[in-house]
C-alpha atoms as a PDB file:
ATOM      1  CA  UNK A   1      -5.347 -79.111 -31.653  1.00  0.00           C
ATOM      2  CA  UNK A   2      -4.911 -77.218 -28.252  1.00  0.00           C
ATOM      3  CA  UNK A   3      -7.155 -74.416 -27.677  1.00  0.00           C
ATOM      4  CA  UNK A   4      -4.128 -72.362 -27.777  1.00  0.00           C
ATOM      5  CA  UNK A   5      -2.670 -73.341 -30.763  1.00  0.00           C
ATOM      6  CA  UNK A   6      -5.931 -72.605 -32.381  1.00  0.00           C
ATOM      7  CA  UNK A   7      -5.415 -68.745 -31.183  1.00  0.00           C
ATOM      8  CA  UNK A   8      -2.055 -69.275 -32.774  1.00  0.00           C
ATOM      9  CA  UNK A   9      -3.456 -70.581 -36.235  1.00  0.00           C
ATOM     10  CA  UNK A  10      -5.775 -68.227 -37.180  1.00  0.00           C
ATOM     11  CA  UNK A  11      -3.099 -64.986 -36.002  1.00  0.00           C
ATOM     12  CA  UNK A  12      -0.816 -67.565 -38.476  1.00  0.00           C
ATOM     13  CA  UNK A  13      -3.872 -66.756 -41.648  1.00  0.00           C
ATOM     14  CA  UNK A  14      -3.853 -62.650 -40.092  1.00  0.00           C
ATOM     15  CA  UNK A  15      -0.801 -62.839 -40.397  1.00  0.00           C
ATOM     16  CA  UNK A  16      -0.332 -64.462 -43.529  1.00  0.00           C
ATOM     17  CA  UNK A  17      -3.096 -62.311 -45.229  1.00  0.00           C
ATOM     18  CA  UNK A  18      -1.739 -58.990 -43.667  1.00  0.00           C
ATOM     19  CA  UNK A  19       1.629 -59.808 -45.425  1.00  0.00           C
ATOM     20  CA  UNK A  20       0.784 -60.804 -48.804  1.00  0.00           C
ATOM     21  CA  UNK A  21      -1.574 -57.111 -49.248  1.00  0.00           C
ATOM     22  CA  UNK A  22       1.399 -55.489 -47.918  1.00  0.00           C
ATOM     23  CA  UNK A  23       3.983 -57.423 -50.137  1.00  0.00           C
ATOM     24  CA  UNK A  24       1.830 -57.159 -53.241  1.00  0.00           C
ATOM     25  CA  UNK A  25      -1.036 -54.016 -53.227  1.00  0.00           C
ATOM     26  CA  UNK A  26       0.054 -52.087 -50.117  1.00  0.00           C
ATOM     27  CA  UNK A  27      -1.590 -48.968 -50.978  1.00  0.00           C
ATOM     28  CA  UNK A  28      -5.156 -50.596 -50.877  1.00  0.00           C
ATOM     29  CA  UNK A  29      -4.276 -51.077 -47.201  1.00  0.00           C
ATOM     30  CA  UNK A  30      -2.545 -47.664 -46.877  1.00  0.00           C
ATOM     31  CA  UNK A  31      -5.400 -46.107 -48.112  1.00  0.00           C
ATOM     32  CA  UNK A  32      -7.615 -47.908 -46.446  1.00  0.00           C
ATOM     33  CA  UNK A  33      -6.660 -46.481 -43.605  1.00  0.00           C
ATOM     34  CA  UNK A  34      -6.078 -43.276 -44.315  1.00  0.00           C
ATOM     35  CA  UNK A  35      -2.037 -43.446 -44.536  1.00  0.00           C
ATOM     36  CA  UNK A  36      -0.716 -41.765 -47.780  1.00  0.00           C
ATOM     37  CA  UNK A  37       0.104 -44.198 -50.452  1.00  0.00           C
ATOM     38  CA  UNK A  38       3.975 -44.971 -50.973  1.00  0.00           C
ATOM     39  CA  UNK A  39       6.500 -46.525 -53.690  1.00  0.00           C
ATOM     40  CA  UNK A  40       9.013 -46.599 -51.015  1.00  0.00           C
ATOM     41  CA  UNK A  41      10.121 -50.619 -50.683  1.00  0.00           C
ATOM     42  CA  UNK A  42       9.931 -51.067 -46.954  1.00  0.00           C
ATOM     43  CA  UNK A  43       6.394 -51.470 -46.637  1.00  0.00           C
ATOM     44  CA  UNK A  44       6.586 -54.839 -49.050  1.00  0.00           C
ATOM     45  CA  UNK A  45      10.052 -55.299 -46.858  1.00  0.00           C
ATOM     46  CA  UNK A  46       7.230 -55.288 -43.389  1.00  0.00           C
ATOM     47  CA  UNK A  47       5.114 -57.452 -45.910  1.00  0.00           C
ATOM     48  CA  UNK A  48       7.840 -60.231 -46.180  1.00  0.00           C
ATOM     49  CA  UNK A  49       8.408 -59.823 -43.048  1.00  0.00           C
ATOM     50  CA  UNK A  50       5.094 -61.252 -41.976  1.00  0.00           C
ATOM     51  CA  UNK A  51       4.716 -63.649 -44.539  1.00  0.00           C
ATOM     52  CA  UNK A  52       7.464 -65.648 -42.279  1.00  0.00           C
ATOM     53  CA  UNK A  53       5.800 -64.640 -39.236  1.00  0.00           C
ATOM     54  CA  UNK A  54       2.609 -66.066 -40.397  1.00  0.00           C
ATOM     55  CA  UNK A  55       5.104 -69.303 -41.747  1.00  0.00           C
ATOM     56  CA  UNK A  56       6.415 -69.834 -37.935  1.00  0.00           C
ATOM     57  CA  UNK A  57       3.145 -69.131 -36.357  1.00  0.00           C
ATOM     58  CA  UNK A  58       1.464 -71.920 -38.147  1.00  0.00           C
ATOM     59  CA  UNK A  59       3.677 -74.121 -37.703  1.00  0.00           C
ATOM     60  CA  UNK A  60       3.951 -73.557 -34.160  1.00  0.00           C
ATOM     61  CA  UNK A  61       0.363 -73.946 -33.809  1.00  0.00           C
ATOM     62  CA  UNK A  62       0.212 -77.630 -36.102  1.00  0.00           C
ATOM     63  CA  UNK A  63       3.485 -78.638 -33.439  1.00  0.00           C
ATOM     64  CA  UNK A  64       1.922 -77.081 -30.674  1.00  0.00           C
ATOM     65  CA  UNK A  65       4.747 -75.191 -29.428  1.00  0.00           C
ATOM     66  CA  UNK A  66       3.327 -73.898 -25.961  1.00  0.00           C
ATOM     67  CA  UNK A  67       6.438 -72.043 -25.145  1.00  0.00           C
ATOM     68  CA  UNK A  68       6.179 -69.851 -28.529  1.00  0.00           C
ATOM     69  CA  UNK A  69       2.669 -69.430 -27.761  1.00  0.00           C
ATOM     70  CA  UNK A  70       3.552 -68.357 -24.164  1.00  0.00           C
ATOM     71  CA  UNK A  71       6.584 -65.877 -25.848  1.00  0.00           C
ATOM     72  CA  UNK A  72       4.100 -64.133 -28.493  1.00  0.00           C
ATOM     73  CA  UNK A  73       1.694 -62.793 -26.299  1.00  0.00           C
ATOM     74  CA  UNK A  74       3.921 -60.397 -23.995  1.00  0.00           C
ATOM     75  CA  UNK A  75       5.838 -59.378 -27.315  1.00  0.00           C
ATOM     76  CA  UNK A  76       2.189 -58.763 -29.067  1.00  0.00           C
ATOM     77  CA  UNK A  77       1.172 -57.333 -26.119  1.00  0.00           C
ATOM     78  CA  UNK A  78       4.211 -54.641 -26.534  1.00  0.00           C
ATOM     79  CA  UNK A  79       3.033 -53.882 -30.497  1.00  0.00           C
ATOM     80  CA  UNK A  80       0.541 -51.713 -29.278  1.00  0.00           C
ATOM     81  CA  UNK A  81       2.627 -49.975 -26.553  1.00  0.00           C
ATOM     82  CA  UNK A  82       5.185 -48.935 -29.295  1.00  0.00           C
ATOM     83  CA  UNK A  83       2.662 -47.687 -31.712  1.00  0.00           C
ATOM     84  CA  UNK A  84       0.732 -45.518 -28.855  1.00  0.00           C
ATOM     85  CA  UNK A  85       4.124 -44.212 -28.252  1.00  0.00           C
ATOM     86  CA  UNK A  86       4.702 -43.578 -31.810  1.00  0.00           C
ATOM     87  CA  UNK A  87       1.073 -41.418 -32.183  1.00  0.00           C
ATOM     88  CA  UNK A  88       2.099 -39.660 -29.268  1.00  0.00           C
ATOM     89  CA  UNK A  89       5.840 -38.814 -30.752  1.00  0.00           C
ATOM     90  CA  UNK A  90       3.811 -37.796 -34.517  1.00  0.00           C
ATOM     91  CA  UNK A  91       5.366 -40.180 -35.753  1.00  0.00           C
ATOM     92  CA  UNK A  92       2.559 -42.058 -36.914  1.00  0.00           C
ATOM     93  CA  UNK A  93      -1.153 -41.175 -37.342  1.00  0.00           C
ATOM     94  CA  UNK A  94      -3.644 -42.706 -34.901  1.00  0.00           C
ATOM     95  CA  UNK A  95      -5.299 -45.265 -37.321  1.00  0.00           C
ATOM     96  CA  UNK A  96      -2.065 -46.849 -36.405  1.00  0.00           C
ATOM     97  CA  UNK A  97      -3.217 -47.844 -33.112  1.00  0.00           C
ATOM     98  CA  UNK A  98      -5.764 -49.825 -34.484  1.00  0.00           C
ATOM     99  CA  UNK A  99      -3.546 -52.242 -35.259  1.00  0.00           C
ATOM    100  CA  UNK A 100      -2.002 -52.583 -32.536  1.00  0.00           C
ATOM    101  CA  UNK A 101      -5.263 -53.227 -31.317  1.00  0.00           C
ATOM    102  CA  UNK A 102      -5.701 -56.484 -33.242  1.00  0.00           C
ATOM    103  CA  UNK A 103      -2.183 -57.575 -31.638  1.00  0.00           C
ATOM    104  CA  UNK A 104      -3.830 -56.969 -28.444  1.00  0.00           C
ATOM    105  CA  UNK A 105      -6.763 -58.962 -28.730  1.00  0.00           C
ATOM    106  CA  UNK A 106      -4.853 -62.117 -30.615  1.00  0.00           C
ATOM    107  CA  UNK A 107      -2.436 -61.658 -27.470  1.00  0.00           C
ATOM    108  CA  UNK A 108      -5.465 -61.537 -25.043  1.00  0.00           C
ATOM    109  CA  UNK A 109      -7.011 -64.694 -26.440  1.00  0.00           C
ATOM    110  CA  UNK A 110      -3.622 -66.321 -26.705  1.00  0.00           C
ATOM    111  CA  UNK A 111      -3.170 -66.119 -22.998  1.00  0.00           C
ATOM    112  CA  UNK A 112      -6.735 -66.754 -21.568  1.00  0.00           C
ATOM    113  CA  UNK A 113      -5.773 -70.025 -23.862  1.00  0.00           C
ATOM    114  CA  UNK A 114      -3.020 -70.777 -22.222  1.00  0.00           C
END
């Protein structure tokens, strides 16, 4: 396996880990982080979501896809943009960008990868 499908595997088990709390407990996360706990359905909705995320980015990485690779990072790279903007708007709070912070760095050692 390519160095860069590596970086692509283990954002696959972020990924994959990030979705399942959401889908299934997403108030431990919430809370976690300081974001008020919800019943609404749309954060297990983002939880599926990523669950097939995390399905495409493994299997990207086991067929080593370099163009996918080479796609994610500028779109991962814009995660982080977006949720800046949306602290900046209140329409988020600021633990927010921490995530988007993660996105950066799996983006980051995507490309130096590459």
């Amino acid at each position: 396996m390519s160095k860069a499908a590596r970086t692509i595997q283990v954002w696959s088990f972020y990924v994959l880990g990030l979705g399942l709390i959401l889908l299934f407990v997403p108030n431990v996360l919430l809370g976690l982080f300081g974001f008020p706990a919800t019943d609404e359905v749309w954060i297990r909705i983002v939880g599926l979501l990523l669950l097939v995320l995390a399905y495409y980015y493994y299997n990207a990485a086991r067929l080593e896809m370099m163009a996918l690779f080479a796609w994610s990072v500028p779109a991962r790279v814009c995660i982080i943009v977006v949720f800046i903007v949306f602290v900046l708007l209140r329409l988020a709070l600021p633990q927010l960008i921490l995530f988007g912070v993660v996105d950066l760095a799996g983006a980051l050692w995507t490309r130096s990868a590459l």
